[in-house]
PDB file of N, CA and C in Angstrom:
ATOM      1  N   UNK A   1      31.848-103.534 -38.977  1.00  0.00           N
ATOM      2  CA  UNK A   1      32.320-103.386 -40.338  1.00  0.00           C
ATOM      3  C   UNK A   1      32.264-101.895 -40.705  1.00  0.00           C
ATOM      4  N   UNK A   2      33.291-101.503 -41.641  1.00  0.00           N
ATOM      5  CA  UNK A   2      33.065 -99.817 -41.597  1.00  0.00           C
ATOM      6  C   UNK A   2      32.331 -99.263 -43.038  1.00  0.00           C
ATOM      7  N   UNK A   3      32.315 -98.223 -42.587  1.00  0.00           N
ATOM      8  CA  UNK A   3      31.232 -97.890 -44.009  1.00  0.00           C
ATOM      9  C   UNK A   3      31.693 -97.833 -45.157  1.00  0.00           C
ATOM     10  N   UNK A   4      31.172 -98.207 -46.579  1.00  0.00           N
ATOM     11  CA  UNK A   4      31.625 -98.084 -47.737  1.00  0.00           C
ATOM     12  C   UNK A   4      31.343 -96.599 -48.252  1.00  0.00           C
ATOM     13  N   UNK A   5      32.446 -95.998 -48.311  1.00  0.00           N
ATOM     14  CA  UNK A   5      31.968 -94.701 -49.632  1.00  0.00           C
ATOM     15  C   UNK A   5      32.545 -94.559 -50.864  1.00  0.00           C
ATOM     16  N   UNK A   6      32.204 -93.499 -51.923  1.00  0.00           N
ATOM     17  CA  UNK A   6      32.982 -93.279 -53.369  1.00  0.00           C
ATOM     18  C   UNK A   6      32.633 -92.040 -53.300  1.00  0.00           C
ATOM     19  N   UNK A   7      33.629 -91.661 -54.140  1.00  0.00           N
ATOM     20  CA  UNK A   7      33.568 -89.997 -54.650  1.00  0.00           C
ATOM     21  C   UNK A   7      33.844 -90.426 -56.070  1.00  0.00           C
ATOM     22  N   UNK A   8      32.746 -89.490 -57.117  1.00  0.00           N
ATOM     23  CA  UNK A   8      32.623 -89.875 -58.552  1.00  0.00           C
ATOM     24  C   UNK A   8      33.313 -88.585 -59.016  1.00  0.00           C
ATOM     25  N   UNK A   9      33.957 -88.065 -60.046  1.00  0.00           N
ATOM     26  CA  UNK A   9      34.126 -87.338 -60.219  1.00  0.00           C
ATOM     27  C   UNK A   9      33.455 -87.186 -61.884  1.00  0.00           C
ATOM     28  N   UNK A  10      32.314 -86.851 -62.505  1.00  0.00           N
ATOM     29  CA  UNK A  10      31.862 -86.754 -63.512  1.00  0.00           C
ATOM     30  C   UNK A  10      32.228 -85.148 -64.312  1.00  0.00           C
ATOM     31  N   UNK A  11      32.268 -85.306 -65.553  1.00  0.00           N
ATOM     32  CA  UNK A  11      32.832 -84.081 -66.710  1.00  0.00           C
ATOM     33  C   UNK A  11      31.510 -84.262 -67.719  1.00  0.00           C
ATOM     34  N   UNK A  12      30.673 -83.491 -67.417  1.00  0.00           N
ATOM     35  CA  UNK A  12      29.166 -83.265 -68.453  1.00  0.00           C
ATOM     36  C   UNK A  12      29.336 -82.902 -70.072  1.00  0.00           C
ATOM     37  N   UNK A  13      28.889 -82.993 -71.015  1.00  0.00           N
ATOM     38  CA  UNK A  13      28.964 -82.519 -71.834  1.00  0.00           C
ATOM     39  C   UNK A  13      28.205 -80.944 -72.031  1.00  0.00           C
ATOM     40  N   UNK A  14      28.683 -80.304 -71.791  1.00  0.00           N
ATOM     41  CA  UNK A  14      27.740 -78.843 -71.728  1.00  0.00           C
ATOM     42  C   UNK A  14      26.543 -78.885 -72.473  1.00  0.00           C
ATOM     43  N   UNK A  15      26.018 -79.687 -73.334  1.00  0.00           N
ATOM     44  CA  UNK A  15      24.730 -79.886 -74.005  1.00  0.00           C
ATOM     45  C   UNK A  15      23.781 -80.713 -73.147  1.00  0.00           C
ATOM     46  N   UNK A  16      24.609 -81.915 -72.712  1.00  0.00           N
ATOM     47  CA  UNK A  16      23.658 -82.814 -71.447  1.00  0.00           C
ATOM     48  C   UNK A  16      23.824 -82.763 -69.548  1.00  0.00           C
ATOM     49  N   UNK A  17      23.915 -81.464 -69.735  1.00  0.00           N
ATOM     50  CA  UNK A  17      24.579 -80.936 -68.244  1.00  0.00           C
ATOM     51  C   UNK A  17      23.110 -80.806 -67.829  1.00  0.00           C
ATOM     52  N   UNK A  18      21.836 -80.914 -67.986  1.00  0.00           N
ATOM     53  CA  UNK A  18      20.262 -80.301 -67.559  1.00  0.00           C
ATOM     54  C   UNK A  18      20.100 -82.061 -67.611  1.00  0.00           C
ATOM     55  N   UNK A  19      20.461 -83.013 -68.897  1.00  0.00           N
ATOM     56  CA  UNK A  19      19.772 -84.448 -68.664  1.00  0.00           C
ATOM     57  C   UNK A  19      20.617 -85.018 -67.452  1.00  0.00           C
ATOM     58  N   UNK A  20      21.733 -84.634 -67.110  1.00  0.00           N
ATOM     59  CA  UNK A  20      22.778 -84.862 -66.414  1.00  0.00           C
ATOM     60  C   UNK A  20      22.497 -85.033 -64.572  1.00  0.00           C
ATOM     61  N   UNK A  21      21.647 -83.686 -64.483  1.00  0.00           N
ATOM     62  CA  UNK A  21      21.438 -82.970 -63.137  1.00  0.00           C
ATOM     63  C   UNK A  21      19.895 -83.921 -62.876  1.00  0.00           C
ATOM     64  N   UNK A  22      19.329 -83.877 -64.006  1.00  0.00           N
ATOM     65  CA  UNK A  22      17.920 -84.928 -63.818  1.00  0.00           C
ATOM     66  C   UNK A  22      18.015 -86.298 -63.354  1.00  0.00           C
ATOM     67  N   UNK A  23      18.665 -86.675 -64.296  1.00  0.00           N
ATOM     68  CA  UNK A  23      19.259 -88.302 -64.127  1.00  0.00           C
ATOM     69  C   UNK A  23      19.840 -88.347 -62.544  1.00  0.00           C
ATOM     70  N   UNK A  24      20.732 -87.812 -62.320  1.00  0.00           N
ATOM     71  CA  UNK A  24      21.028 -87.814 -60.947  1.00  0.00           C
ATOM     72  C   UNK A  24      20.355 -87.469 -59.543  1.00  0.00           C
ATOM     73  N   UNK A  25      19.413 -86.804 -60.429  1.00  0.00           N
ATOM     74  CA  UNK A  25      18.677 -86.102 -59.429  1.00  0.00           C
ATOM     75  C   UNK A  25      17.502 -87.233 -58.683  1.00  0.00           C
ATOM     76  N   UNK A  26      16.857 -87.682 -59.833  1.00  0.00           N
ATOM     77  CA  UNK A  26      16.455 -89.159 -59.772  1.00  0.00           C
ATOM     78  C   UNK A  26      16.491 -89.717 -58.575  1.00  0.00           C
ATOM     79  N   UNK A  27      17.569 -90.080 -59.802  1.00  0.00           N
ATOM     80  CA  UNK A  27      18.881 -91.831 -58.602  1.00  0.00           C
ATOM     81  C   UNK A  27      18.586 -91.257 -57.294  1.00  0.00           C
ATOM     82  N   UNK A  28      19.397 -90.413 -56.812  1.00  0.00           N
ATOM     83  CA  UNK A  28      19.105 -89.396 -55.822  1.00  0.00           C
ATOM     84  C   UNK A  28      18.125 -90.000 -55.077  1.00  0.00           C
ATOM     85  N   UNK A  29      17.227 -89.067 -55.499  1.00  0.00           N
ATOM     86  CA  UNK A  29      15.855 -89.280 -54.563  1.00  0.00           C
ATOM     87  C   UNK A  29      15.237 -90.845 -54.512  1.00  0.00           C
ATOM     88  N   UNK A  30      15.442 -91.972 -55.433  1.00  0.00           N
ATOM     89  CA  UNK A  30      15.204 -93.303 -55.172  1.00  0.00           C
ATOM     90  C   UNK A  30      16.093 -94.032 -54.294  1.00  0.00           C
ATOM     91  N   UNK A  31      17.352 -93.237 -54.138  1.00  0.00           N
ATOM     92  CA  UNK A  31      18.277 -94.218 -53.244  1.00  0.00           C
ATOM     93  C   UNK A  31      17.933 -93.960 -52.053  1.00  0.00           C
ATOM     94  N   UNK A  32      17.064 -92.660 -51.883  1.00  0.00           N
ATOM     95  CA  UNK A  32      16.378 -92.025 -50.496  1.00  0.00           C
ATOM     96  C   UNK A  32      15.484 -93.002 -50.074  1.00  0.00           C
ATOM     97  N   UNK A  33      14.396 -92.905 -51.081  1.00  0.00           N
ATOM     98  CA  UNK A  33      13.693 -93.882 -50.448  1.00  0.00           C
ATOM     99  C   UNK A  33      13.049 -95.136 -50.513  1.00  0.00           C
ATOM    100  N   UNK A  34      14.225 -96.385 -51.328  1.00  0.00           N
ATOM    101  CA  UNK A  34      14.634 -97.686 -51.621  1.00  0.00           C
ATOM    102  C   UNK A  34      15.624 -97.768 -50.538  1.00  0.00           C
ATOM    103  N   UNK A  35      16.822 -97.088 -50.014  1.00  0.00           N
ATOM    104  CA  UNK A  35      18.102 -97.924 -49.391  1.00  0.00           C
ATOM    105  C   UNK A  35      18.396 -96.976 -48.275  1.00  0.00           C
ATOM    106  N   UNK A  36      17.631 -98.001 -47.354  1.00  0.00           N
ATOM    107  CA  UNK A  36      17.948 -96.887 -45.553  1.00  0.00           C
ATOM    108  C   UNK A  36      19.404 -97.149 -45.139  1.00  0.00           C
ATOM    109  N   UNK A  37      20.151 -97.771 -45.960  1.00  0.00           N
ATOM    110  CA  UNK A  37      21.414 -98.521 -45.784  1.00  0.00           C
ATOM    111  C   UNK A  37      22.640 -97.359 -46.318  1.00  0.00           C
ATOM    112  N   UNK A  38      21.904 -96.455 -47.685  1.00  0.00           N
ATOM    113  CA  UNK A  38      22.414 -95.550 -47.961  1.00  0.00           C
ATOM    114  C   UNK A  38      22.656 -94.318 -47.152  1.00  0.00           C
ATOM    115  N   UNK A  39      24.001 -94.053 -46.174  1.00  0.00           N
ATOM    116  CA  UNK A  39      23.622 -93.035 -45.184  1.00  0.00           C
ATOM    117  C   UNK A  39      24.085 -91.526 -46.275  1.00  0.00           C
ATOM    118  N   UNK A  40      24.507 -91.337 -47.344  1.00  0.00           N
ATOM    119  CA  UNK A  40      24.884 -90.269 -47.980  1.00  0.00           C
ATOM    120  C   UNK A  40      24.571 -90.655 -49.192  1.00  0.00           C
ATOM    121  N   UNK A  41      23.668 -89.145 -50.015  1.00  0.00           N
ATOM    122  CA  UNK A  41      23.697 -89.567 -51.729  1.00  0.00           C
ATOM    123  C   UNK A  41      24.142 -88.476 -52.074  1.00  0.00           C
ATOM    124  N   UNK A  42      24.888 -87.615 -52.419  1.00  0.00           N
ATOM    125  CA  UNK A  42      24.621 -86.275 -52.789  1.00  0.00           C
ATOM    126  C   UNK A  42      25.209 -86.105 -54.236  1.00  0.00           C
ATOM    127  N   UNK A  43      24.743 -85.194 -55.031  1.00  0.00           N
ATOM    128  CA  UNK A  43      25.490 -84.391 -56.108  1.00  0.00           C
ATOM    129  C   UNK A  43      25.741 -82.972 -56.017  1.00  0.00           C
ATOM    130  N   UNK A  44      27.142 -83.129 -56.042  1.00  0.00           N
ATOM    131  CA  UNK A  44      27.487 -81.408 -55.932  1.00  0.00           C
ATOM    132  C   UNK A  44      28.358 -81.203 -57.504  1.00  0.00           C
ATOM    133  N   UNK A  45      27.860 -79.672 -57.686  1.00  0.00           N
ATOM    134  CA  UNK A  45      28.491 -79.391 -59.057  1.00  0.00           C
ATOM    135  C   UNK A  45      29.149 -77.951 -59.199  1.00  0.00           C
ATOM    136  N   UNK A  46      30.477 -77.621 -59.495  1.00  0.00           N
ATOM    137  CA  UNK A  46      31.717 -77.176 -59.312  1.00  0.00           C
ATOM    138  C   UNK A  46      30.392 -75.691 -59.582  1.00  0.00           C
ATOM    139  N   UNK A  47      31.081 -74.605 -58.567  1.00  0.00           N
ATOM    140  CA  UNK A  47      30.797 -73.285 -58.943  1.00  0.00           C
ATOM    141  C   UNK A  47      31.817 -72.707 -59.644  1.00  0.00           C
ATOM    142  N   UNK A  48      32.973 -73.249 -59.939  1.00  0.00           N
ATOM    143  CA  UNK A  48      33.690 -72.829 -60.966  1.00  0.00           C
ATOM    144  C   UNK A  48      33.792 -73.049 -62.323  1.00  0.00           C
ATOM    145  N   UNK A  49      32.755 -74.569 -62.704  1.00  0.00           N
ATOM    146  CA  UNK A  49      33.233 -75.315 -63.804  1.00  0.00           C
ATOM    147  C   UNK A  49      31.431 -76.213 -64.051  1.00  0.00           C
ATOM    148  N   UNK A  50      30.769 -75.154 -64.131  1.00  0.00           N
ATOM    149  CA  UNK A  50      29.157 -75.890 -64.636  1.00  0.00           C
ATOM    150  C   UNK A  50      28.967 -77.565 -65.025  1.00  0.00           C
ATOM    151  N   UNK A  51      30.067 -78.187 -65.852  1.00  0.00           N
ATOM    152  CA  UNK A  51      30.107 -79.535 -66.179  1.00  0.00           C
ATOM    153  C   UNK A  51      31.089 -80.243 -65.705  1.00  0.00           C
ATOM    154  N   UNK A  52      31.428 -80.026 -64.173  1.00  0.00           N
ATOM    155  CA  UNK A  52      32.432 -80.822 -63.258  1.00  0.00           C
ATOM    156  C   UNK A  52      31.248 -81.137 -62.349  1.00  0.00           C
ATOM    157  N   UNK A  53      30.776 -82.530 -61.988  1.00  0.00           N
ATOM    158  CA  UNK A  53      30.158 -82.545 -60.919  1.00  0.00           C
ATOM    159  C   UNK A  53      31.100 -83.612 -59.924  1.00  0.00           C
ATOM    160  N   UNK A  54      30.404 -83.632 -58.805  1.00  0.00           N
ATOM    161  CA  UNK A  54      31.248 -84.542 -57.892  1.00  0.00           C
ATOM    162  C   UNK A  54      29.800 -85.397 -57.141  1.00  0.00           C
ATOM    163  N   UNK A  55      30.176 -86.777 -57.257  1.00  0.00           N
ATOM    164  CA  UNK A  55      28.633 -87.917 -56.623  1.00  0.00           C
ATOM    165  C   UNK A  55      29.918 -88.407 -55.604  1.00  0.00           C
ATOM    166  N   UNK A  56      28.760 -87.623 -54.467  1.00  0.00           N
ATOM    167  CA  UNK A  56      29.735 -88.436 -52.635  1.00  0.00           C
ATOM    168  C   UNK A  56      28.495 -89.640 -52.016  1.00  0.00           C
ATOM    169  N   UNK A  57      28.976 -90.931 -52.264  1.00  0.00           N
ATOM    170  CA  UNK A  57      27.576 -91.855 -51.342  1.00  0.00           C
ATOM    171  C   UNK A  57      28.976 -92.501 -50.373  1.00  0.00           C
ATOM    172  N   UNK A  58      27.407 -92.780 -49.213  1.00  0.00           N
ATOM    173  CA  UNK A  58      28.552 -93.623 -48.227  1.00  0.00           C
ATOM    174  C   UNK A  58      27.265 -94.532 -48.001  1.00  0.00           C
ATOM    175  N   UNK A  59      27.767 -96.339 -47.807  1.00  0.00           N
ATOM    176  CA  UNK A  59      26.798 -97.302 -47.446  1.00  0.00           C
ATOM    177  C   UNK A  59      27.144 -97.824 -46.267  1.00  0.00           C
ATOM    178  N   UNK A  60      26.429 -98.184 -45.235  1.00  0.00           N
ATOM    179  CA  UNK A  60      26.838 -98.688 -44.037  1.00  0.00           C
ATOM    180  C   UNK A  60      27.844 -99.635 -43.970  1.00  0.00           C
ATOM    181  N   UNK A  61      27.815-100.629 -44.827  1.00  0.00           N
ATOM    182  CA  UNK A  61      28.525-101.516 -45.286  1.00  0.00           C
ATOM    183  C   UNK A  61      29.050-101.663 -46.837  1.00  0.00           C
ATOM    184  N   UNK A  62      29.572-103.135 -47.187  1.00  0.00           N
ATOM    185  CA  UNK A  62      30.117-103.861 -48.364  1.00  0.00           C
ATOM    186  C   UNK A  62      28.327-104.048 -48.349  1.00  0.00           C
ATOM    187  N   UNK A  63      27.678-105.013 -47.917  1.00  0.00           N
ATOM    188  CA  UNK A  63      26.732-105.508 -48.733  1.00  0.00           C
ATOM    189  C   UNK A  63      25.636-104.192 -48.673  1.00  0.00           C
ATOM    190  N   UNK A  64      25.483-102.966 -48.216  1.00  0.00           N
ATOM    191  CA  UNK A  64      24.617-102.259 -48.573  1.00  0.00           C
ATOM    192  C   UNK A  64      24.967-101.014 -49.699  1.00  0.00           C
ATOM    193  N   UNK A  65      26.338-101.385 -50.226  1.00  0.00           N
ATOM    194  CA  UNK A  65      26.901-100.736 -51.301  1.00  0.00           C
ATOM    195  C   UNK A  65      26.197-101.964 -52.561  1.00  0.00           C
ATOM    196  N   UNK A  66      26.741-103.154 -52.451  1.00  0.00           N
ATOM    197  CA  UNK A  66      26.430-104.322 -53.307  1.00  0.00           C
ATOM    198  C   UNK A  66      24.742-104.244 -53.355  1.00  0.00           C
ATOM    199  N   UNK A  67      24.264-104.063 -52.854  1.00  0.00           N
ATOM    200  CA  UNK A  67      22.428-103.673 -53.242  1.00  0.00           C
ATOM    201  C   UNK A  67      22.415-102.747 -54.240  1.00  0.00           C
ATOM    202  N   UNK A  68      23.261-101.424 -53.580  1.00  0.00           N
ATOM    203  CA  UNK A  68      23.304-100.046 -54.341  1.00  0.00           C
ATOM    204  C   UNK A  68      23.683-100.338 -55.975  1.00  0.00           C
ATOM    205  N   UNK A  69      24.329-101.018 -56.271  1.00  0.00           N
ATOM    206  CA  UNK A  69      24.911-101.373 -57.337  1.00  0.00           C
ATOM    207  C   UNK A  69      24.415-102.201 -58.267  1.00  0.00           C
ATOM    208  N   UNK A  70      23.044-102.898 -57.718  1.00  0.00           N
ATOM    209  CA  UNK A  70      22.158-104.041 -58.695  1.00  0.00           C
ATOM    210  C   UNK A  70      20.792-103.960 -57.962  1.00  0.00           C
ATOM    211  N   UNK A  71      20.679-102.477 -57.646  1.00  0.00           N
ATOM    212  CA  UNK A  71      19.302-102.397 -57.529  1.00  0.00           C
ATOM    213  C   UNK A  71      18.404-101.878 -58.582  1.00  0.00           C
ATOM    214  N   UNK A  72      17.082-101.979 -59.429  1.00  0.00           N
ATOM    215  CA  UNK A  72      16.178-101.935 -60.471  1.00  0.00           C
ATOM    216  C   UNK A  72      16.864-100.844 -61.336  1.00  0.00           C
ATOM    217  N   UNK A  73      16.945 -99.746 -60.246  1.00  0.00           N
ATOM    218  CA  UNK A  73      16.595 -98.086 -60.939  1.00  0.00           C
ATOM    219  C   UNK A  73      18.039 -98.119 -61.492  1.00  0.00           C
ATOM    220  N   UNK A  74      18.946 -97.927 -60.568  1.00  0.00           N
ATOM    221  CA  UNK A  74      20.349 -98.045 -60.758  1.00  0.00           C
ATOM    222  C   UNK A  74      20.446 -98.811 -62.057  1.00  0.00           C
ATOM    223  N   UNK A  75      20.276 -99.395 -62.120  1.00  0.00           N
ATOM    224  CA  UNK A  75      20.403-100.282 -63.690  1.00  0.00           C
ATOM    225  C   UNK A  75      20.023 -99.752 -64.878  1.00  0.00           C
ATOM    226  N   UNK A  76      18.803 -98.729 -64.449  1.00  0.00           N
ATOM    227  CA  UNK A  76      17.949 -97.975 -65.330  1.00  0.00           C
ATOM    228  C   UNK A  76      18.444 -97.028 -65.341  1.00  0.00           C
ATOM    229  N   UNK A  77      19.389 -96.093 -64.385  1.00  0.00           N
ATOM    230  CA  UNK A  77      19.438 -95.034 -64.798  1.00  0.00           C
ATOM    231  C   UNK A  77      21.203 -94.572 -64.956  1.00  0.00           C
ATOM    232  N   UNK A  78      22.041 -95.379 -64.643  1.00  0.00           N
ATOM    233  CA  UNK A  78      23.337 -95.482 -64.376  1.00  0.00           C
ATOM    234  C   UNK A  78      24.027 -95.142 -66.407  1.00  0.00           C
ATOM    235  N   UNK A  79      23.293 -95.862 -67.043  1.00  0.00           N
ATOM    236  CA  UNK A  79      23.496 -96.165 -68.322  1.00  0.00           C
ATOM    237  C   UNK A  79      23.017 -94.828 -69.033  1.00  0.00           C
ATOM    238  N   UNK A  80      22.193 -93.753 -69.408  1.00  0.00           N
ATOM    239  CA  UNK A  80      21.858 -92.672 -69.848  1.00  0.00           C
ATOM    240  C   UNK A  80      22.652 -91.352 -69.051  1.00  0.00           C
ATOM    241  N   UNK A  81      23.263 -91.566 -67.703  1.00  0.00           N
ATOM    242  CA  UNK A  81      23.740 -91.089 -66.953  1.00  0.00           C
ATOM    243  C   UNK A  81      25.581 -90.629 -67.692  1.00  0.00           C
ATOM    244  N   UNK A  82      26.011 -92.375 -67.761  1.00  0.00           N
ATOM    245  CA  UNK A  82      26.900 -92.306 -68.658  1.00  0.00           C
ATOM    246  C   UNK A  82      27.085 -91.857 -69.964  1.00  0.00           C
ATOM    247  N   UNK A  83      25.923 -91.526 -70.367  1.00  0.00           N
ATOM    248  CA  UNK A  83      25.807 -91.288 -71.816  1.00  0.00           C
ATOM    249  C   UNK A  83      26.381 -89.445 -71.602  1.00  0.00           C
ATOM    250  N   UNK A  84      25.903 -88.880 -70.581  1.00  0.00           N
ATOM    251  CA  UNK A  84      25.758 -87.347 -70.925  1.00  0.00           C
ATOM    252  C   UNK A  84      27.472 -86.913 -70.636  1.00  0.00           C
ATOM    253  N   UNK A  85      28.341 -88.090 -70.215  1.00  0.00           N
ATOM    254  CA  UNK A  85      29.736 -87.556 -69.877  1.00  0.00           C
ATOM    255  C   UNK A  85      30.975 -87.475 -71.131  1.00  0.00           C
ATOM    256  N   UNK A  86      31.727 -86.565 -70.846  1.00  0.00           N
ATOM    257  CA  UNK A  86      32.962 -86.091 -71.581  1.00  0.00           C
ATOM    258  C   UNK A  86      33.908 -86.872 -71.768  1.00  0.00           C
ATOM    259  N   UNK A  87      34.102 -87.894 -70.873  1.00  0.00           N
ATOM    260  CA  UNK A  87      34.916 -87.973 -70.207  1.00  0.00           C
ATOM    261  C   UNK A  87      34.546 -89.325 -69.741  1.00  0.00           C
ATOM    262  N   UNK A  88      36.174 -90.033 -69.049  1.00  0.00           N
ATOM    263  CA  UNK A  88      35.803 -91.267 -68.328  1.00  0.00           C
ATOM    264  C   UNK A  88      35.910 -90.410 -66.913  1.00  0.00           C
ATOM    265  N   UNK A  89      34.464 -91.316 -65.638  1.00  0.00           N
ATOM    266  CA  UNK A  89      34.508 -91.241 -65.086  1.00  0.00           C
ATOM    267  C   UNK A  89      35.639 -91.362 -64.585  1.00  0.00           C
ATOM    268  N   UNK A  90      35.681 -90.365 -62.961  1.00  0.00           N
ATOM    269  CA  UNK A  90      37.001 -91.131 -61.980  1.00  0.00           C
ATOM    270  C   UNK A  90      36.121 -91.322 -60.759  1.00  0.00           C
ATOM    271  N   UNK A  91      36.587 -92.355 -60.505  1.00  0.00           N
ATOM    272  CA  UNK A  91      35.847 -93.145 -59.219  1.00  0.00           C
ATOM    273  C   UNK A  91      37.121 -93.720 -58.330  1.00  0.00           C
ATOM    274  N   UNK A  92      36.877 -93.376 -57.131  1.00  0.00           N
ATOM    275  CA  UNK A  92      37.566 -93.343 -56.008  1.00  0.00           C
ATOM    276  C   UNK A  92      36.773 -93.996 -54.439  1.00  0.00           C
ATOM    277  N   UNK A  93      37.207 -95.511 -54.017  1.00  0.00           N
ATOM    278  CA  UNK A  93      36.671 -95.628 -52.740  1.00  0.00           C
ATOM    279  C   UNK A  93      37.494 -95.578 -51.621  1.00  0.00           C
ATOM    280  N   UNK A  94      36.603 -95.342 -51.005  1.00  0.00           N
ATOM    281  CA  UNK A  94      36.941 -94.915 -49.030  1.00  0.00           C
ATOM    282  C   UNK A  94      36.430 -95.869 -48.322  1.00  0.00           C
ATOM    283  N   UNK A  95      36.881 -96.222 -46.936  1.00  0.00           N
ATOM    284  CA  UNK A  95      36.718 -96.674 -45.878  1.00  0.00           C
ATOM    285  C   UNK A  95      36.773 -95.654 -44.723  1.00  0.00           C
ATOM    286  N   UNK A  96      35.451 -95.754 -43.834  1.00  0.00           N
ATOM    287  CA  UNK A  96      35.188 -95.129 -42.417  1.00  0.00           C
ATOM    288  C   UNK A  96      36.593 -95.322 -41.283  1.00  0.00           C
ATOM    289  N   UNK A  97      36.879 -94.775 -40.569  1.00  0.00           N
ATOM    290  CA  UNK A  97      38.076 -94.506 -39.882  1.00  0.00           C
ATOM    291  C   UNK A  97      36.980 -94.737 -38.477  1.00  0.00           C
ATOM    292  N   UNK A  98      37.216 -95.263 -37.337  1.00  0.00           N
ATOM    293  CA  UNK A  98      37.382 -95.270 -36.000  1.00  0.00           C
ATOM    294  C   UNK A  98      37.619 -93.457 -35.522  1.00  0.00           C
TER     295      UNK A  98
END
């Protein structure tokens, strides 16, 4: 089965761009070490544009994305996360290639 990924494309509010980088930063480090299933978490944030960030995860699978998505923290922190954006997310998924 091939791996699940997304690319998030988040727009900060320049006031919650610090609760923004925390919150994620978080998630981050719990998806490290809650989901060995998670092979990528990262947040990268535009050197051109301070409140453009970009969230790249890849899950081995469908069902180790579906954990990712209704696991404790995630629930806890997905929602204040949303709060600090401009903007509607854009969310985009991928499939692993052979």
């Amino acid at each position: 089965m091939p791996a699940k990924s997304f690319i998030a494309q988040l727009r900060t509010r320049p006031e919650k761009r610090g609760d923004m980088i925390a919150l994620q930063s978080e998630l981050k480090g719990l998806v490290f070490q809650n989901e060995p299933d998670a092979l990528v978490y990262e947040l990268f944030q535009s050197e051109a544009d301070p409140d453009l960030f970009q969230v790249v995860a890849t899950f081995r699978d469908e069902a180790a994305y579906e954990k990712h998505m209704h696991i404790d923290f995630h629930d806890r922190l997905v929602p204040p996360i949303l709060e600090c954006v401009a903007e509607d997310m854009k969310l985009e998924f991928y499939r692993s290639l052979p």
